[in-house]
Protein backbone atom coordinates (compact mmCIF):
# COMPACT_ATOMS: atom_id res chain seq x y z
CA UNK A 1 0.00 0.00 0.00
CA UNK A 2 1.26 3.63 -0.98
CA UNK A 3 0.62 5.84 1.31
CA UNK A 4 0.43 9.42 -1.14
CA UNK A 5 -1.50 11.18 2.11
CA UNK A 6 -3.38 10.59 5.41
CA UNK A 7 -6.95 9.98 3.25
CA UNK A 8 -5.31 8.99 0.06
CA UNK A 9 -3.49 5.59 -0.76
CA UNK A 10 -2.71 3.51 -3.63
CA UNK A 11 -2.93 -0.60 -3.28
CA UNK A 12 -0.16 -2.49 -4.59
CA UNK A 13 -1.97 -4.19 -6.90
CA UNK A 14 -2.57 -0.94 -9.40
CA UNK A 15 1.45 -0.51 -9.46
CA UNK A 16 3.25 -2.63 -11.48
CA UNK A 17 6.83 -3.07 -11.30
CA UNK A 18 9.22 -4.86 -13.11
CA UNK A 19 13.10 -5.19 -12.78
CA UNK A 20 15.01 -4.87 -16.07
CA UNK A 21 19.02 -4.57 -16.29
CA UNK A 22 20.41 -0.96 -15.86
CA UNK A 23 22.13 1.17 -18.55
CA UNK A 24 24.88 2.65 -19.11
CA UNK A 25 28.45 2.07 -17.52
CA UNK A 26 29.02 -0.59 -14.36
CA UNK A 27 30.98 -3.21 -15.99
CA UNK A 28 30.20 -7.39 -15.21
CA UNK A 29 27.39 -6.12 -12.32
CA UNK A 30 25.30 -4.27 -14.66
CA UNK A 31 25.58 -6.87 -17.38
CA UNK A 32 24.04 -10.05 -15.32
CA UNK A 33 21.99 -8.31 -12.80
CA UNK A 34 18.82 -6.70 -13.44
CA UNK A 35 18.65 -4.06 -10.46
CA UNK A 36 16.52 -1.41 -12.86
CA UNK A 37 13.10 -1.00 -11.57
CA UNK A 38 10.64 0.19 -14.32
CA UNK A 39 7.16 1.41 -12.32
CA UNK A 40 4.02 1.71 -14.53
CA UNK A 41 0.58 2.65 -13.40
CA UNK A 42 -2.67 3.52 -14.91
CA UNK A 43 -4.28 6.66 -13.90
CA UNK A 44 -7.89 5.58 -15.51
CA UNK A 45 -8.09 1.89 -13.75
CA UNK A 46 -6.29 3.64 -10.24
CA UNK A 47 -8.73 3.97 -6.84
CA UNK A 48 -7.88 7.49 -7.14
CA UNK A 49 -10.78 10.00 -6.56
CA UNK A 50 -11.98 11.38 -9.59
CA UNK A 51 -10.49 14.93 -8.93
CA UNK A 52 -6.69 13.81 -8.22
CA UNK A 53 -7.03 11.22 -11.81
CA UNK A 54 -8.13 14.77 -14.29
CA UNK A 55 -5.75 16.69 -12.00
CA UNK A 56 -3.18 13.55 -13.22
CA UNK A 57 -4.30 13.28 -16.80
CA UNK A 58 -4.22 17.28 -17.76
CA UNK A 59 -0.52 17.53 -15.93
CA UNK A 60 2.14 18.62 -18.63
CA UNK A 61 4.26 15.65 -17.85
CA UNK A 62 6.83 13.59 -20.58
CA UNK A 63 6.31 10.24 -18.16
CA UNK A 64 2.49 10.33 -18.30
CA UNK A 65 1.52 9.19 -21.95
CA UNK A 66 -1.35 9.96 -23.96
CA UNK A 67 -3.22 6.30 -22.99
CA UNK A 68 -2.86 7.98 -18.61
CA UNK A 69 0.05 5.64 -18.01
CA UNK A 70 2.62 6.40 -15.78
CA UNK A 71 5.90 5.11 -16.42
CA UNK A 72 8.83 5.64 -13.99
CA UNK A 73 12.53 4.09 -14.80
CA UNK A 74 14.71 4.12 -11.54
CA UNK A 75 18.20 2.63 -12.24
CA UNK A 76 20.13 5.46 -10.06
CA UNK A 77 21.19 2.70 -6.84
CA UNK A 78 23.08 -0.50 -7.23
CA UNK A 79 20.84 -2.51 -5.42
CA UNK A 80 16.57 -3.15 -6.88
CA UNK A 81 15.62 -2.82 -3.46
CA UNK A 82 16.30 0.92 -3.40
CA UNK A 83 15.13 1.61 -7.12
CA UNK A 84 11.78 -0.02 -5.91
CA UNK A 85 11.90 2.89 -2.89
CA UNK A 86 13.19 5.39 -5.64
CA UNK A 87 10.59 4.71 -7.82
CA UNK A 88 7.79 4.58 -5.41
CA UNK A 89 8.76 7.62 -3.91
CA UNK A 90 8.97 9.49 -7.28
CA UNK A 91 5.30 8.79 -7.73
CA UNK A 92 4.16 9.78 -4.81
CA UNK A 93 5.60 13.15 -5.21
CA UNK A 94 4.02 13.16 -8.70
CA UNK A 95 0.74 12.43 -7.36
CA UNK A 96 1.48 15.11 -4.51
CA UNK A 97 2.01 17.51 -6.36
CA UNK A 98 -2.09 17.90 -7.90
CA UNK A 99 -3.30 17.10 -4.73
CA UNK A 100 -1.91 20.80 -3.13
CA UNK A 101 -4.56 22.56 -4.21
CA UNK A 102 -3.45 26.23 -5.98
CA UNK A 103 -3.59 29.33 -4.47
CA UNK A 104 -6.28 31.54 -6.09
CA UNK A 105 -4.61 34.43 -7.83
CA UNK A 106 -5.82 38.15 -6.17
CA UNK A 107 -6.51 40.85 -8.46
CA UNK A 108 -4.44 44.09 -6.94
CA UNK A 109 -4.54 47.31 -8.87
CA UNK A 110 -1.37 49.69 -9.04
CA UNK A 111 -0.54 52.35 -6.27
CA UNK A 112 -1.40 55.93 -6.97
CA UNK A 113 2.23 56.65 -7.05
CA UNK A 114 3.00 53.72 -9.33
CA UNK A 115 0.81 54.95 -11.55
CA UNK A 116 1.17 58.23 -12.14
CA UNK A 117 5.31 57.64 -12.34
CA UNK A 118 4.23 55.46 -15.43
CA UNK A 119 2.04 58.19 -16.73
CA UNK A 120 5.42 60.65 -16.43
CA UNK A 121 7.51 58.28 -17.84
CA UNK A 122 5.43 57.68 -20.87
CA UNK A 123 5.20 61.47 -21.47
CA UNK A 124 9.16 61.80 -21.20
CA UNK A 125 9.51 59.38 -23.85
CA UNK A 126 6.80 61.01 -25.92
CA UNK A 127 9.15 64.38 -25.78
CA UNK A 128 11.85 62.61 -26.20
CA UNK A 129 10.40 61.40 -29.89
CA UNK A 130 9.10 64.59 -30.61
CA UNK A 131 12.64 66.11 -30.54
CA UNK A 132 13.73 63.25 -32.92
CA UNK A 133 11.29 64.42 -35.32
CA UNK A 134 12.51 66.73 -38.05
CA UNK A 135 10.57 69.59 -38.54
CA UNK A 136 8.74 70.45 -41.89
């Protein structure tokens, strides 16, 4: 069970995770043992509420694809054990991150100050392209 937060969790059945060999340099170790974890989990057939999967599917993200799978590689330790935690842990803080909900923007209007300096500053440059102007 994945705990993401105290009301929401994730049962290990929905996550699957395979080990695959590493890549890239590590010599004999790499070549014979696969320590690579590769985590894949569907967003549509999840136990997630309804809220956190749209939140999920409409995220700008290159490891959820078009079908609302999330794939995770984790090959950074030597040993599976920890690319399992790795992985794990990098989607819960995926699926923490549209659960904060955003804070709703407050419309302000400039100071009085503020704006008349931008009035002033606008007329400056006005003079300052009249005087460019040649005279006919």
């Amino acid at each position: 069970m994945l705990q993401i937060s105290s009301s929401i969790s994730i049962p290990d059945h929905e996550i699957e995770l395979h080990a695959i060999r590493s890549q890239g340099a590590g010599g004999q170790n790499v070549n014979k043992v696969s320590t690579a974890i590769h985590l894949r989990f569907d967003i549509h057939a999840s136990s997630l509420p309804p809220f956190h999967k749209n939140a999920l599917l409409n995220l700008r993200d290159h490891r959820i694809s078009a079908d609302g799978v999330i794939t995770i590689k984790a090959q950074q330790h030597r040993t599976q054990e920890r690319n399992r935690e790795d992985a794990l842990d990098r989607l819960r803080a995926l699926i923490q991150i549209v659960t904060i909900p955003k804070k709703r923007r407050k419309a302000t209007k400039p100071t009085k100050g503020a704006h008349e300096r931008r009035i002033d500053s606008k007329k400056r440059q006005g003079r300052l392209k009249a005087l460019r102007r040649t005279a006919e």
